[in-house]
C-alpha atoms as a PDB file:
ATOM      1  CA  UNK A   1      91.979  58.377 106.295  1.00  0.00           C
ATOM      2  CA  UNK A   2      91.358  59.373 102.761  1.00  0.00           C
ATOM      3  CA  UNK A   3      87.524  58.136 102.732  1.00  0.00           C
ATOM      4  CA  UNK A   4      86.040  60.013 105.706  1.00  0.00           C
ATOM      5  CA  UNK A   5      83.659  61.748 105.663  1.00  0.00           C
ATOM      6  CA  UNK A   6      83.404  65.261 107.319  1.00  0.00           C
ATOM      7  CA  UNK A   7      79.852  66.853 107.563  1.00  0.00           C
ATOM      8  CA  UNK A   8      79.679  69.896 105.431  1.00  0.00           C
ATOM      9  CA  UNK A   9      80.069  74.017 107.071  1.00  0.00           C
ATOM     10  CA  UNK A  10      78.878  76.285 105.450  1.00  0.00           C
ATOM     11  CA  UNK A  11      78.395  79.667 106.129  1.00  0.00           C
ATOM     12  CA  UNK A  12      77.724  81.638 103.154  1.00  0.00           C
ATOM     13  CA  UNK A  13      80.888  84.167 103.544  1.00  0.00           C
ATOM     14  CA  UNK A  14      83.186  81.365 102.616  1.00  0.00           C
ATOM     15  CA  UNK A  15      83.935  77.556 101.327  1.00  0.00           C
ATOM     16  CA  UNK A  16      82.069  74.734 102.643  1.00  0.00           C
ATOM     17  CA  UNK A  17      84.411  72.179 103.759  1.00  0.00           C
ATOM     18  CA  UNK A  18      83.197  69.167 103.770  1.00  0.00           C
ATOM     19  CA  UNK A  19      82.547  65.540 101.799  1.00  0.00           C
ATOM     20  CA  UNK A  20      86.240  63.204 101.318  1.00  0.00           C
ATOM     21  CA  UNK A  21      89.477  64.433 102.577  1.00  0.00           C
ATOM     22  CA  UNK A  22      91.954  64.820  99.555  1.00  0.00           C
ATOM     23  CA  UNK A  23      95.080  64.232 101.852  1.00  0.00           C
ATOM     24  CA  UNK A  24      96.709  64.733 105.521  1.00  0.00           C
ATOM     25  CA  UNK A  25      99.727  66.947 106.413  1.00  0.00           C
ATOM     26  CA  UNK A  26     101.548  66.731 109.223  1.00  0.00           C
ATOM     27  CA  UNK A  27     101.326  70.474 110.627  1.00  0.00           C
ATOM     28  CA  UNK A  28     104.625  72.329 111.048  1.00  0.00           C
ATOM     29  CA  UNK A  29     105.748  73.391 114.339  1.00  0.00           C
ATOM     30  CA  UNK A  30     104.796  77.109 113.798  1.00  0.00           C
ATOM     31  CA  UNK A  31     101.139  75.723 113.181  1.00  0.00           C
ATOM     32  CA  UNK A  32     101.336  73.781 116.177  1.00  0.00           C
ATOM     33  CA  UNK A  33     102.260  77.222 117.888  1.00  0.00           C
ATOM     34  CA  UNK A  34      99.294  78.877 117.033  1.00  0.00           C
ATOM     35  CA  UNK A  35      97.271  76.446 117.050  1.00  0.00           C
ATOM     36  CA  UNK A  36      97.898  76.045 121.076  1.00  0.00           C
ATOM     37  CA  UNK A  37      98.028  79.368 121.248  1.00  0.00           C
ATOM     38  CA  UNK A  38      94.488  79.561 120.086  1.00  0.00           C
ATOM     39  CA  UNK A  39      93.101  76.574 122.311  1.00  0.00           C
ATOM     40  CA  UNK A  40      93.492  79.128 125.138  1.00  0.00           C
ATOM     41  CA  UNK A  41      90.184  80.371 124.814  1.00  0.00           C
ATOM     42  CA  UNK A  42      87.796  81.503 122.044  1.00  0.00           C
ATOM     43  CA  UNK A  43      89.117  85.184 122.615  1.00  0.00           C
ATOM     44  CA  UNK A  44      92.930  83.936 122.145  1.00  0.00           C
ATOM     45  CA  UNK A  45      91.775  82.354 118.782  1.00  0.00           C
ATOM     46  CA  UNK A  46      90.076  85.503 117.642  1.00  0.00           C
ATOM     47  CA  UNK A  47      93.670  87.433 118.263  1.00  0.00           C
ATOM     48  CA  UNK A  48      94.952  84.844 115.523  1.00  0.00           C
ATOM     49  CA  UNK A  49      92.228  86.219 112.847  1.00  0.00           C
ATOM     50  CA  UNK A  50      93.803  87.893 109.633  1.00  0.00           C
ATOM     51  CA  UNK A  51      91.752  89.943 107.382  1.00  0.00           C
ATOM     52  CA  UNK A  52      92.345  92.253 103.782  1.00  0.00           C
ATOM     53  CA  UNK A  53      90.087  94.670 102.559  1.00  0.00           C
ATOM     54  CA  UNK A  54      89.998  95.485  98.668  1.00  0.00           C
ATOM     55  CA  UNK A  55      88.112  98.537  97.061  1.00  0.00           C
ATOM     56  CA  UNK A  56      87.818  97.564  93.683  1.00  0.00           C
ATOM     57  CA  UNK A  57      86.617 100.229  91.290  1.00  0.00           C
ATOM     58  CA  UNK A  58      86.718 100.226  87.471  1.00  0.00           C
ATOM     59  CA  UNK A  59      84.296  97.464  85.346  1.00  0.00           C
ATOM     60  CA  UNK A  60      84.204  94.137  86.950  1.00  0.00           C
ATOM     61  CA  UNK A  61      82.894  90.364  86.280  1.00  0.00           C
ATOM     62  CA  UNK A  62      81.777  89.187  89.640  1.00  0.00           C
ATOM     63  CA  UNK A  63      81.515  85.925  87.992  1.00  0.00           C
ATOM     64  CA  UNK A  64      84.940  85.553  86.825  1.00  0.00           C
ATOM     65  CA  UNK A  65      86.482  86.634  89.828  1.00  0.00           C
ATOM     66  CA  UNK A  66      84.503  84.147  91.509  1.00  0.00           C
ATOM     67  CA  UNK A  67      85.870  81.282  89.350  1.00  0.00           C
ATOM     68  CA  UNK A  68      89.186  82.861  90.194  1.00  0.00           C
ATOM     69  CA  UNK A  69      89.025  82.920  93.718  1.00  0.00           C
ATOM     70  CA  UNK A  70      87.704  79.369  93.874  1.00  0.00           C
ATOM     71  CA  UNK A  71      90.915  78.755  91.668  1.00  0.00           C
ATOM     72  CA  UNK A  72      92.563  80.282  93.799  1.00  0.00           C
ATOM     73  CA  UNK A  73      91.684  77.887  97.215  1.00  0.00           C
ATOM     74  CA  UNK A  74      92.296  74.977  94.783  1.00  0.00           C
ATOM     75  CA  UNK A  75      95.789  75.697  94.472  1.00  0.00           C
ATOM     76  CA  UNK A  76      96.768  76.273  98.102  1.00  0.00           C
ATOM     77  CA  UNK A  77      96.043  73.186 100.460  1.00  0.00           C
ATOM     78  CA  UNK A  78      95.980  75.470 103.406  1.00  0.00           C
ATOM     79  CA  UNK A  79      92.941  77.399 102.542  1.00  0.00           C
ATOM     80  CA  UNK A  80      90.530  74.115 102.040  1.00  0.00           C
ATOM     81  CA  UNK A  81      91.851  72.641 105.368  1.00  0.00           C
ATOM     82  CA  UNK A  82      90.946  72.105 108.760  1.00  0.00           C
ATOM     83  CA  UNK A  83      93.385  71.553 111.675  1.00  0.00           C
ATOM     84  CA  UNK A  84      92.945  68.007 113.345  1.00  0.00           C
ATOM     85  CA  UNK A  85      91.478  67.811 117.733  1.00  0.00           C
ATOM     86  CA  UNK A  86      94.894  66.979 118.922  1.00  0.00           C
ATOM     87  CA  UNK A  87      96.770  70.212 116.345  1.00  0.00           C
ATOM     88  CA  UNK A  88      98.769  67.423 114.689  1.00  0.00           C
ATOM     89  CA  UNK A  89      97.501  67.190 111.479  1.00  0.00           C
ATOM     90  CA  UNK A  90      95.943  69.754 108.585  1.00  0.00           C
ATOM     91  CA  UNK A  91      92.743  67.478 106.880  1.00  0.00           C
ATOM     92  CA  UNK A  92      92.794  69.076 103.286  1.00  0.00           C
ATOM     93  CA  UNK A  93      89.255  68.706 101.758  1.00  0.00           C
ATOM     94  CA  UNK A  94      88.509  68.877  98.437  1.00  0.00           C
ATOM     95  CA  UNK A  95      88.076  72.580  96.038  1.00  0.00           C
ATOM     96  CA  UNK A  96      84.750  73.650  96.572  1.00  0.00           C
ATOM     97  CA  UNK A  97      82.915  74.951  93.322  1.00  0.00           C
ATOM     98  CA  UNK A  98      81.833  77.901  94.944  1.00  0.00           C
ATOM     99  CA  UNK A  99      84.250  80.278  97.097  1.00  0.00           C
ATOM    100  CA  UNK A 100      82.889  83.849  97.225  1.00  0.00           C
ATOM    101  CA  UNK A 101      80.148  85.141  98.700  1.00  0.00           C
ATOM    102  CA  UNK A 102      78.738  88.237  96.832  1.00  0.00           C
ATOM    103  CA  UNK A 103      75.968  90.942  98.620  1.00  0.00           C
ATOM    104  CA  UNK A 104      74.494  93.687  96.351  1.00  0.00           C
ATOM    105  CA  UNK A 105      74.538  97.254  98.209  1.00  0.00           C
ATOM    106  CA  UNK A 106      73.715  99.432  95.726  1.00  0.00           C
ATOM    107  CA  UNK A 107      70.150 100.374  96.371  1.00  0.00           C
ATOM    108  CA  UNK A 108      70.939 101.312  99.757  1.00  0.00           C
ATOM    109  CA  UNK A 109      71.452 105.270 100.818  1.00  0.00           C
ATOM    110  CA  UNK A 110      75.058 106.405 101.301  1.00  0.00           C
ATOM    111  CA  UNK A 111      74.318 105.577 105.035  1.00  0.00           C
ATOM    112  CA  UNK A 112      72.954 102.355 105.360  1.00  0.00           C
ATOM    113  CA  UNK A 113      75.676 101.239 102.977  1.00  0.00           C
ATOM    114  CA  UNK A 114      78.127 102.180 105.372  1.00  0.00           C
ATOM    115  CA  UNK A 115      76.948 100.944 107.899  1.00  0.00           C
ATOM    116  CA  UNK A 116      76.654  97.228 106.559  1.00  0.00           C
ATOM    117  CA  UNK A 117      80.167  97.670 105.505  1.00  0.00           C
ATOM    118  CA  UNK A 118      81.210  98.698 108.917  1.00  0.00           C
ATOM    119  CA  UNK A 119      78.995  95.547 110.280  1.00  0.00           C
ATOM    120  CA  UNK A 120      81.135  93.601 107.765  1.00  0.00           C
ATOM    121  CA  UNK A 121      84.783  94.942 108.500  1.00  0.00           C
ATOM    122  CA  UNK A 122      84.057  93.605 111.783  1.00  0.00           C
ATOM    123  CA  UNK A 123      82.949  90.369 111.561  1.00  0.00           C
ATOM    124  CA  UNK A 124      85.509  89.569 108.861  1.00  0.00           C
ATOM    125  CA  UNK A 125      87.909  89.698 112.520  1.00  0.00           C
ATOM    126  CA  UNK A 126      85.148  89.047 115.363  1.00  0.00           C
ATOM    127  CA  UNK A 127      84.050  85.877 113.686  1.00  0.00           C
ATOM    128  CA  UNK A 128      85.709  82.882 115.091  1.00  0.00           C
ATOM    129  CA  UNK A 129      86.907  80.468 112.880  1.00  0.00           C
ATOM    130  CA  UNK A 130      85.580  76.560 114.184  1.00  0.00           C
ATOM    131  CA  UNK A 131      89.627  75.306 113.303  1.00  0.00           C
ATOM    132  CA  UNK A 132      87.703  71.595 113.483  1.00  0.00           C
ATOM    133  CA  UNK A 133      85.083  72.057 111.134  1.00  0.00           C
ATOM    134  CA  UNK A 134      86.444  74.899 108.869  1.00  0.00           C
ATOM    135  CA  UNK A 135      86.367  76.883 106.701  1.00  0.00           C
ATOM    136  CA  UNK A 136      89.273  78.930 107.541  1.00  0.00           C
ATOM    137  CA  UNK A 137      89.721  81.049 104.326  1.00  0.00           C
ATOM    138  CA  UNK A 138      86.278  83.448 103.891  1.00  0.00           C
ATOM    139  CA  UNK A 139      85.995  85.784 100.951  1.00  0.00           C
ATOM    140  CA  UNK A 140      82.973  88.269 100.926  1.00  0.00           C
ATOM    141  CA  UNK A 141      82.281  90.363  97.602  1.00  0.00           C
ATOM    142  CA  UNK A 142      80.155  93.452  98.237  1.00  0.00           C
ATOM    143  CA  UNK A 143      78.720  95.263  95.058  1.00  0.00           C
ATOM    144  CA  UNK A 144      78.619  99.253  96.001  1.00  0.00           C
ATOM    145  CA  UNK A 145      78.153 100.776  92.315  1.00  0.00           C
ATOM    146  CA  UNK A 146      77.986 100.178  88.658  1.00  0.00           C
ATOM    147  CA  UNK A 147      81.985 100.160  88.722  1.00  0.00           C
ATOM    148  CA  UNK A 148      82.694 100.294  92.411  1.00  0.00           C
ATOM    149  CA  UNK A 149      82.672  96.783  94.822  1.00  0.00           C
ATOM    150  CA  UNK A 150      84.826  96.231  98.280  1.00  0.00           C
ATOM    151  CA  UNK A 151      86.404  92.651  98.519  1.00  0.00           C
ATOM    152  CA  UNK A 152      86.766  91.447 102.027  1.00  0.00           C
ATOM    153  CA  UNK A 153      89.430  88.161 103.157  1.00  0.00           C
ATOM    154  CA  UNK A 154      89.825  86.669 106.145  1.00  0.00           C
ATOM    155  CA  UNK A 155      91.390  83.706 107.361  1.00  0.00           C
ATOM    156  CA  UNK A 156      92.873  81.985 110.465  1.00  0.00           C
ATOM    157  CA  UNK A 157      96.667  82.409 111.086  1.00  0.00           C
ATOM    158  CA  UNK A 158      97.146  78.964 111.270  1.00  0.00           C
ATOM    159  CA  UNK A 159      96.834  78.733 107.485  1.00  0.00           C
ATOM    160  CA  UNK A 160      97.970  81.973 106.446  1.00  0.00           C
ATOM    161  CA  UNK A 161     100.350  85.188 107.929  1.00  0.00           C
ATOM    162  CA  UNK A 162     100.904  87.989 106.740  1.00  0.00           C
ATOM    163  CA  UNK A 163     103.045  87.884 104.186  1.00  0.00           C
ATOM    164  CA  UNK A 164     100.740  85.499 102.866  1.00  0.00           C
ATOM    165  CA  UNK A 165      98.442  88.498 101.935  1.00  0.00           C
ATOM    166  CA  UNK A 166     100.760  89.246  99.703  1.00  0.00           C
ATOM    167  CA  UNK A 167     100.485  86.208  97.291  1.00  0.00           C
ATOM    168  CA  UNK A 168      96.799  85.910  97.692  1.00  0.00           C
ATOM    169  CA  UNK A 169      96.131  89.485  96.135  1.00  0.00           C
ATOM    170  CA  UNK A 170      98.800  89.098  93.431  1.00  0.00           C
ATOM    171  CA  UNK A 171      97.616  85.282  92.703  1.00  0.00           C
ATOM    172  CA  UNK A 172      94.295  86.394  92.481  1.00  0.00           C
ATOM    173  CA  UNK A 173      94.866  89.063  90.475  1.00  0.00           C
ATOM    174  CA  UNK A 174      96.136  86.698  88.156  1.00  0.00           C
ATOM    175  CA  UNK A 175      93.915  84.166  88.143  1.00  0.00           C
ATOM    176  CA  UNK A 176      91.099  86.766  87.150  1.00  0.00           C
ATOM    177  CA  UNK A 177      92.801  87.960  84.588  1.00  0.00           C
ATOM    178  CA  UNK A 178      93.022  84.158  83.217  1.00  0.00           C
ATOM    179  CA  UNK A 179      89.110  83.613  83.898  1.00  0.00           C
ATOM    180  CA  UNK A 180      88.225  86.689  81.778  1.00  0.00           C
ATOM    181  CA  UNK A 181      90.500  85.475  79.217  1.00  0.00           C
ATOM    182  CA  UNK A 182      93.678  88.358  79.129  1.00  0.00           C
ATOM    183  CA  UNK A 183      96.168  86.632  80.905  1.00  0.00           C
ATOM    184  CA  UNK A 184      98.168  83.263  81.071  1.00  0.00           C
ATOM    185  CA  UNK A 185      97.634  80.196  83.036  1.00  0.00           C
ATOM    186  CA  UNK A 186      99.573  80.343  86.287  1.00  0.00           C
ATOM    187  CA  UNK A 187     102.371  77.465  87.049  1.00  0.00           C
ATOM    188  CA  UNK A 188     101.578  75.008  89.842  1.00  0.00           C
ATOM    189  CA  UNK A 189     102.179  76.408  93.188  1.00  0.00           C
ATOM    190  CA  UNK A 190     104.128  74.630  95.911  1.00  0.00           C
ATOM    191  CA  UNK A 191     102.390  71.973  97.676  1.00  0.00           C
ATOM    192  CA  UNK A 192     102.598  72.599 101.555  1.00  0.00           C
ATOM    193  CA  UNK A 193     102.764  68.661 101.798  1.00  0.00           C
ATOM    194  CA  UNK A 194     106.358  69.047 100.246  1.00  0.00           C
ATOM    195  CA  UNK A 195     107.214  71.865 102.480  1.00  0.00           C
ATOM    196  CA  UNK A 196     106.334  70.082 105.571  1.00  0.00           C
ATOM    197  CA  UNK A 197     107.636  66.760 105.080  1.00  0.00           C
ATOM    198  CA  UNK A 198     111.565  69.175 104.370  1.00  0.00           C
ATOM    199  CA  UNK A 199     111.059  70.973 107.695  1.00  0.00           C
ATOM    200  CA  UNK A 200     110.515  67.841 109.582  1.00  0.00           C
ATOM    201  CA  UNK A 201     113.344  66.081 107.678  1.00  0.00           C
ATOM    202  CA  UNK A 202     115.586  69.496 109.038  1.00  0.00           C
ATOM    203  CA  UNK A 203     114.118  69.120 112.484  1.00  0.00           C
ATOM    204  CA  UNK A 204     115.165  65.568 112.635  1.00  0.00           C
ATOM    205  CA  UNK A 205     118.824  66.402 111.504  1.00  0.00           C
ATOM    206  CA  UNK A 206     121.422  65.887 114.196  1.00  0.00           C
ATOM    207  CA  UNK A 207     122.538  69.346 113.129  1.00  0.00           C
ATOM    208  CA  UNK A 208     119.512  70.997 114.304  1.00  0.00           C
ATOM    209  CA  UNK A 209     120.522  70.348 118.427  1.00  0.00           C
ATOM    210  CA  UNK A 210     122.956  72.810 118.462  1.00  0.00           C
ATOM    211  CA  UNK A 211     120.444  75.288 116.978  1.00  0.00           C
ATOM    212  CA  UNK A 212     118.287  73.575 119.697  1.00  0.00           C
ATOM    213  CA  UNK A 213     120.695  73.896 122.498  1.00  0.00           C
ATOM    214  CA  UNK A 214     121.416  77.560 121.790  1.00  0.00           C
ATOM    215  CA  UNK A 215     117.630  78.769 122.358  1.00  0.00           C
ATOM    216  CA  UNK A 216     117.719  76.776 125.207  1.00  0.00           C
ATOM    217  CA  UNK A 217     120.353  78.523 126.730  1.00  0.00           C
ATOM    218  CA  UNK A 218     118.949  82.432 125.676  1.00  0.00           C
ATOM    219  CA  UNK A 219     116.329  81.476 128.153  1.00  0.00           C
ATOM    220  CA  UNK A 220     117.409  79.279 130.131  1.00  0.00           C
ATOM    221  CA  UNK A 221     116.619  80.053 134.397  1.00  0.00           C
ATOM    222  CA  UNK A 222     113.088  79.156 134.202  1.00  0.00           C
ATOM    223  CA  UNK A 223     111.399  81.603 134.113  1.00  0.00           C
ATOM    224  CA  UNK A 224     110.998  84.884 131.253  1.00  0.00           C
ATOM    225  CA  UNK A 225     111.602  88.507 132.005  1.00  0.00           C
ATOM    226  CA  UNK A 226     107.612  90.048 132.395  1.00  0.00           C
ATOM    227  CA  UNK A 227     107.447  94.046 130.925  1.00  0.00           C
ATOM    228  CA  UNK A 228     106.162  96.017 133.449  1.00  0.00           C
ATOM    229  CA  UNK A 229     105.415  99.015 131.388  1.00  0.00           C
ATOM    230  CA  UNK A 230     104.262 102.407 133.124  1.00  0.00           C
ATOM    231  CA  UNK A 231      99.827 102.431 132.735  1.00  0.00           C
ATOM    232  CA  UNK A 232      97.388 105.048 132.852  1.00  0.00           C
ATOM    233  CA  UNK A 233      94.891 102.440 134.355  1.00  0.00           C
ATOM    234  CA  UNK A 234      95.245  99.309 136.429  1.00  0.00           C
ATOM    235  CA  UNK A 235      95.211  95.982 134.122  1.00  0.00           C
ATOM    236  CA  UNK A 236      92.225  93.533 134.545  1.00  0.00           C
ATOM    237  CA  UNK A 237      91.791  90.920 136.665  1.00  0.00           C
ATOM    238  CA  UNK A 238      91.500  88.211 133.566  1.00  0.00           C
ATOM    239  CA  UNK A 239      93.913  88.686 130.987  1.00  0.00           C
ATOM    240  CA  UNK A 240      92.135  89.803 127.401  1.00  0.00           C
ATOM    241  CA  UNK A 241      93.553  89.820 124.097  1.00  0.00           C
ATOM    242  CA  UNK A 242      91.935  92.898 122.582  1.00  0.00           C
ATOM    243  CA  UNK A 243      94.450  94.850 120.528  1.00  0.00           C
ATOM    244  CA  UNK A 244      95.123  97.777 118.712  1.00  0.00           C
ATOM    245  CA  UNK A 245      98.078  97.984 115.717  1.00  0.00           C
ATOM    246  CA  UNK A 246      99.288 101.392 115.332  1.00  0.00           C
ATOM    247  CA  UNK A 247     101.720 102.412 112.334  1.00  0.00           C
ATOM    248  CA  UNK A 248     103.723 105.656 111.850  1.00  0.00           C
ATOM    249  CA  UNK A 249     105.922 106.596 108.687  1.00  0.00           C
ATOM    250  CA  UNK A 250     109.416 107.984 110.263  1.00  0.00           C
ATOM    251  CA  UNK A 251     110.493 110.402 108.221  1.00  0.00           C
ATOM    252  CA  UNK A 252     113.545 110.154 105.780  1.00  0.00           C
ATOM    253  CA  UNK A 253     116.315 111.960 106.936  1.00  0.00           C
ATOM    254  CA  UNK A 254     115.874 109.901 110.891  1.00  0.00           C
ATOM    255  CA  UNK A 255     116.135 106.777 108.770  1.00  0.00           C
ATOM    256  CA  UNK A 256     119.061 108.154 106.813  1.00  0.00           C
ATOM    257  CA  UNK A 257     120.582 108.959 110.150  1.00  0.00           C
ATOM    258  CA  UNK A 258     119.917 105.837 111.831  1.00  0.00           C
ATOM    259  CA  UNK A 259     121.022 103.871 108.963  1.00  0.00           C
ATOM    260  CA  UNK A 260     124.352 105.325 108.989  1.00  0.00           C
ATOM    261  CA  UNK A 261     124.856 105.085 112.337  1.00  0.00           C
ATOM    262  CA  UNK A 262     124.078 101.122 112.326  1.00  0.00           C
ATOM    263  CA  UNK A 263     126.403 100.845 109.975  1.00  0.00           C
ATOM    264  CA  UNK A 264     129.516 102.673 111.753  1.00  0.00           C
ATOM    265  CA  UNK A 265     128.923  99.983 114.361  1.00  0.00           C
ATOM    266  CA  UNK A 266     128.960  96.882 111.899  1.00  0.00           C
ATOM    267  CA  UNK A 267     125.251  96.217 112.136  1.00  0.00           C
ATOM    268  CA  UNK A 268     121.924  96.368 109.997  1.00  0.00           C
ATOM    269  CA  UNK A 269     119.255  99.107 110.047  1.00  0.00           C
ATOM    270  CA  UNK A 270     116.726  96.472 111.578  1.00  0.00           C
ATOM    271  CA  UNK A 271     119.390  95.752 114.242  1.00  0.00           C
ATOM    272  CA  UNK A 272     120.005  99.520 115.097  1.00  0.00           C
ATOM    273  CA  UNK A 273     115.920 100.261 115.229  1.00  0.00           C
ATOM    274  CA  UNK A 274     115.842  97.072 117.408  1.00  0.00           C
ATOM    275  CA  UNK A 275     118.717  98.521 119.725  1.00  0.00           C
ATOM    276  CA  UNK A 276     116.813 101.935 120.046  1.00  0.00           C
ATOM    277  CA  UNK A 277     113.561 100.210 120.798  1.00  0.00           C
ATOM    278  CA  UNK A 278     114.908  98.429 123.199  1.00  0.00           C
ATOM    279  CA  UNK A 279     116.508 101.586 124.881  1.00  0.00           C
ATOM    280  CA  UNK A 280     113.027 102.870 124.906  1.00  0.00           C
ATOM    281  CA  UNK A 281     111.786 100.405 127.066  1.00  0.00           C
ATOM    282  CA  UNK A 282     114.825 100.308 129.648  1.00  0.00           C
ATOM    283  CA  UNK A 283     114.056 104.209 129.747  1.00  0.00           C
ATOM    284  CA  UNK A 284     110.188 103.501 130.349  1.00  0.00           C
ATOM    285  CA  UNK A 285     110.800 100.401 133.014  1.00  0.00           C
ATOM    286  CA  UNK A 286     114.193 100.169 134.014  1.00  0.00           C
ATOM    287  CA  UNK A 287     114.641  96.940 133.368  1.00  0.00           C
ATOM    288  CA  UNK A 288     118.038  95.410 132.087  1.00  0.00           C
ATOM    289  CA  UNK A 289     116.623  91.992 130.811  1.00  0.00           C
ATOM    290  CA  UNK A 290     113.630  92.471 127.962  1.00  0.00           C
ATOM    291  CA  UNK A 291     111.891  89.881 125.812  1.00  0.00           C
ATOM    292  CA  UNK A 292     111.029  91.182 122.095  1.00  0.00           C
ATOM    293  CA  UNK A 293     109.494  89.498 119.340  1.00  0.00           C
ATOM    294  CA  UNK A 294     108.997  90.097 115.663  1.00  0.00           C
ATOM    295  CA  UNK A 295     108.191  88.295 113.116  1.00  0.00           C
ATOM    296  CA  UNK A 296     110.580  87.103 110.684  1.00  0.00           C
ATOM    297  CA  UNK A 297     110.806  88.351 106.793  1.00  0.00           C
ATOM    298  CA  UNK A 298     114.311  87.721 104.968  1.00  0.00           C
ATOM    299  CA  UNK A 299     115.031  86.188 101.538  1.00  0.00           C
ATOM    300  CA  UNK A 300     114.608  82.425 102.739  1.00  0.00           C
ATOM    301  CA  UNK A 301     110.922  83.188 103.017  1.00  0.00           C
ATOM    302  CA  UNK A 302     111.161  83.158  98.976  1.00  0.00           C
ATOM    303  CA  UNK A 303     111.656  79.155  99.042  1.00  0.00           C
ATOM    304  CA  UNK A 304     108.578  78.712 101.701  1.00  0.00           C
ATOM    305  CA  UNK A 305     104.932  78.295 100.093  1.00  0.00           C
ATOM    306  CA  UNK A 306     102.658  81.147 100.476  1.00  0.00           C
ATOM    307  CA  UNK A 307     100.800  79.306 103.512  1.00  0.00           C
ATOM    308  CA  UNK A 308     103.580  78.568 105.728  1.00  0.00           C
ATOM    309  CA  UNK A 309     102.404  80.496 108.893  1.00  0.00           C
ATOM    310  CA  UNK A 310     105.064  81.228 110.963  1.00  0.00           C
ATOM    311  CA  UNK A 311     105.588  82.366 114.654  1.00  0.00           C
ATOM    312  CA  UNK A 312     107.432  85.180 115.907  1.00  0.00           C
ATOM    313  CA  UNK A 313     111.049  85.332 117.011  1.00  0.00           C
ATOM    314  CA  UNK A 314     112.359  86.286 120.128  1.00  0.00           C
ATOM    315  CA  UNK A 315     115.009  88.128 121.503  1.00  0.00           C
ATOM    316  CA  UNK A 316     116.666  88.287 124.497  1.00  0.00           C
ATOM    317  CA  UNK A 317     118.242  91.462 125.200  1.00  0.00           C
ATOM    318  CA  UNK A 318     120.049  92.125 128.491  1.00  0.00           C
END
């Protein structure tokens, strides 16, 4: 499978994938998760879209950074790959020599600036990503000022989450500092090849069925508790999958406070928040049996590469 040949995509925000496949993964189970997930429809995919915006200001060489962020998809298999028809397999193509796409906005008026940016911000998340053809990582450099650009990421969940974001920003940060000659060559990273071929081994263990057996039986009867939340206008006929995220900062002394109390009961400050959030929602529906799901982020994620994508847990409260 090594010597096919895949026609080359390019679309000038990102790498062209194309010409021999380096090597073949087996996806992971979380991949193959999302990756049904976003064979739903085009608008389910576009749910799965992840994007990070960087202001950069201060002196910078577009050209090293550049070099560092095609580096940078050289040394992660999951951002030169595509996802096989049948979501089985992750085709890893070879490092592109050219990564970023760069767009000089600095002779435009305050306005028309703006507004290209705001064009930008949202196709970085409206674009689809062809999960076939690739690519899935795209990386847009926009040149405001003299000393002033805005760095914009995006990339398909079934190669990177969100703590993924995390190690792309710090790598890169790195690796530019290496390409303009004022820092030190990173070690290799983790090849998700490795990773994959341990959590198969695990899932193949005779150890995992009891893991196996025990999800089963948190929702076992069929069928899944549905939310039925109080609206302020009827839902649609067809479902949709626009969003919104919405964050707020609780202030120090109710985390204190909450902190302590989880504690006079034996449990965690994640596992009190989750109890009152769930109260919440009895209070809103009166239901007894609700679904929620997070995503998961404890100290085991340190041995995972940075492109394991994972799915959200779930659990059953009732």
């Amino acid at each position: 499978m090594n010597a096919v040949l895949r026609p080359e995509t390019d679309t000038g925000t990102g790498a062209a994938i194309g010409g021999i496949i380096e090597c073949v993964i087996p996806t992971t189970e979380s991949q193959r998760e999302v990756w049904l997930g976003a064979m739903l429809s085009p608008e389910a995919s576009l749910a799965y879209n992840e994007s990070v915006l960087l202001r950069l200001r201060g002196a910078l060489d577009a050209a090293a950074l550049g070099r560092a962020m095609a580096a940078l998809v050289a040394r992660h298999q999951s951002l030169r790959a595509t996802i096989s028809p049948d979501g089985s397999c992750m085709l890893v193509g070879q490092p592109a020599a050219s990564v970023l796409g760069m767009q000089d906005l600095s002779t435009l008026d305050a306005q028309a600036r703006e507004q290209v940016l705001k064009s930008a911000h949202n196709a970085a998340v409206c674009t689809p990503f062809a999960l076939e053809q690739g690519p899935l990582f795209r990386a847009m450099l926009y040149r405001l000022g003299e000393a002033e650009h805005e760095l914009v990421m995006s990339a398909h969940h079934v190669v990177c989450d969100g703590w993924s974001w995390a190690v792309v920003t710090e790598q890169l940060g790195h690796l530019y500092t290496e390409q303009t000659g004022q820092g030190l060559r990173l070690k290799a990273a983790p090849a998700f090849a490795d990773f994959a071929a341990e959590e198969a081994a695990e899932a193949a263990h005779p150890d995992m069925q009891r893991h196996v057996d025990y999800w089963l039986e948190r929702f076992s009867g069929g069928s899944l508790p549905v939310l039925d939340l109080p609206l302020d206008h009827p839902r649609p006929a067809v479902r949709a999958f626009a969003s919104l995220r919405t964050e707020r900062t609780l202030d120090r002394r109710l985390v204190t406070a909450m902190r302590s109390v989880s504690a006079r009961t034996g449990a965690s400050l994640f596992a009190g928040l989750l109890g009152a959030f769930v109260a919440t929602l009895h209070r809103l529906t009166g239901q007894d049996d609700i679904v929620v799901a997070f995503p998961p982020r404890a100290s085991w994620r340190a041995t995972c590469p940075p492109w394991w994508a994972t799915a959200s847990t779930c659990c059953r409260c009732a």
